[in-house]
Protein backbone atom coordinates (compact mmCIF):
# COMPACT_ATOMS: atom_id res chain seq x y z
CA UNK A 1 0.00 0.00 0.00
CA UNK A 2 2.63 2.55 0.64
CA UNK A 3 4.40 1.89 -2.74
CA UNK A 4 0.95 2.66 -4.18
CA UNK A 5 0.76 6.02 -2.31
CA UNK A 6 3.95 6.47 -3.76
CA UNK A 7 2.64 6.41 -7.36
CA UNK A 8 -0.30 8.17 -6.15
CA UNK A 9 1.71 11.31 -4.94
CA UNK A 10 3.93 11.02 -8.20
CA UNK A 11 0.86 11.37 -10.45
CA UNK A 12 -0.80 14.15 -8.05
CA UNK A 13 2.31 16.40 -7.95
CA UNK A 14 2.74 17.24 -12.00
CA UNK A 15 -1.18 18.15 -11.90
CA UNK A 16 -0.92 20.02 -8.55
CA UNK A 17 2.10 22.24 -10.55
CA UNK A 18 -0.69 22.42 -13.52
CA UNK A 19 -3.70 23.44 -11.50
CA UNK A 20 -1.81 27.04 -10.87
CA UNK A 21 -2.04 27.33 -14.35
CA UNK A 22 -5.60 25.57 -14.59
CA UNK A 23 -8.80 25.70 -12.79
CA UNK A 24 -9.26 22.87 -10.35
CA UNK A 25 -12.53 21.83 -10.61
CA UNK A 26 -14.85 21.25 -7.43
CA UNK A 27 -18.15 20.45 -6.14
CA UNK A 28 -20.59 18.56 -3.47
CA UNK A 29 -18.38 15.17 -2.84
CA UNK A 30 -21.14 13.05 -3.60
CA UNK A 31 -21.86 14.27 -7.38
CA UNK A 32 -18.00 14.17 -7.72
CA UNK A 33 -18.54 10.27 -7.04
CA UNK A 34 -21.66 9.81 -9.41
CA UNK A 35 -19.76 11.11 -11.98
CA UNK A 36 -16.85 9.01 -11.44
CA UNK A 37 -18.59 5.74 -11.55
CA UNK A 38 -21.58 6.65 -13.67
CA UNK A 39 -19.43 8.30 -16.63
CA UNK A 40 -16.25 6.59 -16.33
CA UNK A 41 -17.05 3.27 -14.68
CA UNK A 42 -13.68 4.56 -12.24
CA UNK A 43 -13.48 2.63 -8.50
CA UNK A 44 -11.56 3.77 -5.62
CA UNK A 45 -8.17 1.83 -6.13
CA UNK A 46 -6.11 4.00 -3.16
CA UNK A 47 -6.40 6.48 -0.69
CA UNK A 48 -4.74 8.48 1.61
CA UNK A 49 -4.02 11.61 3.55
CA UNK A 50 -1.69 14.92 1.99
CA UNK A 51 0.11 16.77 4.15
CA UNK A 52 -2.62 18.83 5.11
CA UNK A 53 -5.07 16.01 5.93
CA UNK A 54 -7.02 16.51 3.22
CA UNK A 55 -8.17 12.74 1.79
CA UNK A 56 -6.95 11.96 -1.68
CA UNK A 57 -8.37 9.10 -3.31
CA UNK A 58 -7.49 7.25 -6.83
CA UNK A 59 -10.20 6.16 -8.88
CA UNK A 60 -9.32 3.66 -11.94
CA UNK A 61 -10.96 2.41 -14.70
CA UNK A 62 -9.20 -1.21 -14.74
CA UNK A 63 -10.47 -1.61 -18.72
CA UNK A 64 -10.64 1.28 -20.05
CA UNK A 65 -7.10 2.20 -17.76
CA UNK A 66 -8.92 5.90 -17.02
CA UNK A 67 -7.89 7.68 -13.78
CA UNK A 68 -9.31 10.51 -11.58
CA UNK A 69 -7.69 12.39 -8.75
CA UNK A 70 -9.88 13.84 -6.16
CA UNK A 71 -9.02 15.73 -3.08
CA UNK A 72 -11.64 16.33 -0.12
CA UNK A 73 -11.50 19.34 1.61
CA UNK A 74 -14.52 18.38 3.54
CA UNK A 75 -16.72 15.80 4.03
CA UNK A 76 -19.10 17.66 1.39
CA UNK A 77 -16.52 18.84 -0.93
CA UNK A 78 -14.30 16.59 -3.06
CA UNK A 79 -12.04 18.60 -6.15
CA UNK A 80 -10.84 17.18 -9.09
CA UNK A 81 -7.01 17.33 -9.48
CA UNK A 82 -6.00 14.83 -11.75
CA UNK A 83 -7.36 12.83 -14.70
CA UNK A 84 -6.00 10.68 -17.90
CA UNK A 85 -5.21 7.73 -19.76
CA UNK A 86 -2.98 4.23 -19.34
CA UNK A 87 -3.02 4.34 -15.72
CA UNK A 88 -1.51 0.97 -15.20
CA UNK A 89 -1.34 -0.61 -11.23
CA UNK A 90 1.77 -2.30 -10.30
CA UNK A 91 1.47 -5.68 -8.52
CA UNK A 92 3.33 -4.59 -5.37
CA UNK A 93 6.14 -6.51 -4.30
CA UNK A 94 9.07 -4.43 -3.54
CA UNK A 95 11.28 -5.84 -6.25
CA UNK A 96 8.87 -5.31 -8.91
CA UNK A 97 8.18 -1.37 -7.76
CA UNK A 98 11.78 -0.24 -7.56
CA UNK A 99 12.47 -1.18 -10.81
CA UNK A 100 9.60 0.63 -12.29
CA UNK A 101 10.10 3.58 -10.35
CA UNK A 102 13.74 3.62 -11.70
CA UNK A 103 13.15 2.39 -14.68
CA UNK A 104 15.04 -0.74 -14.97
């Protein structure tokens, strides 16, 4: 699970740098969700807390390989931070990870 968080933080940071540049988009949490599984067929895949506690969950699309971001400010507001294409998740044995992540 941490090696996933991993991956998780480097896909949120390049779209964090972008979303100065970009508007972020956000609404009520639960239409954030809808819209996740209803028009992308995306399910939670990982979770976790940023530095500020805010939750920041992974949603995947294991066929399609889609992805969505979202950060919750609140319990009633989730943003959207992140989204593409070819998301692929790594069977996690530590091995396996390190020589993804360095690219060996």
């Amino acid at each position: 699970m941490r090696h996933l968080l991993l991956i998780m933080v480097l896909l949120l940071w390049p779209s964090s740098v972008q979303a100065e540049q970009s508007n972020i988009i956000c609404e009520d949490r639960s239409r954030a969700l809808q819209n996740i599984q209803d028009t992308y067929g995306e399910a939670l895949v990982a979770y976790g807390l940023d530095i500020s506690g805010n939750l920041v969950e992974l949603y995947q699309n294991p066929e399609t390989k889609s992805w969505t971001i979202l950060v919750s400010l609140t319990k009633e507001v989730s943003c959207l931070v992140g989204a593409g294409t070819k998301l692929e998740i790594l069977k996690i044995d530590g091995k396996k990870c390190a020589r993804a992540v360095n690219g060996t």
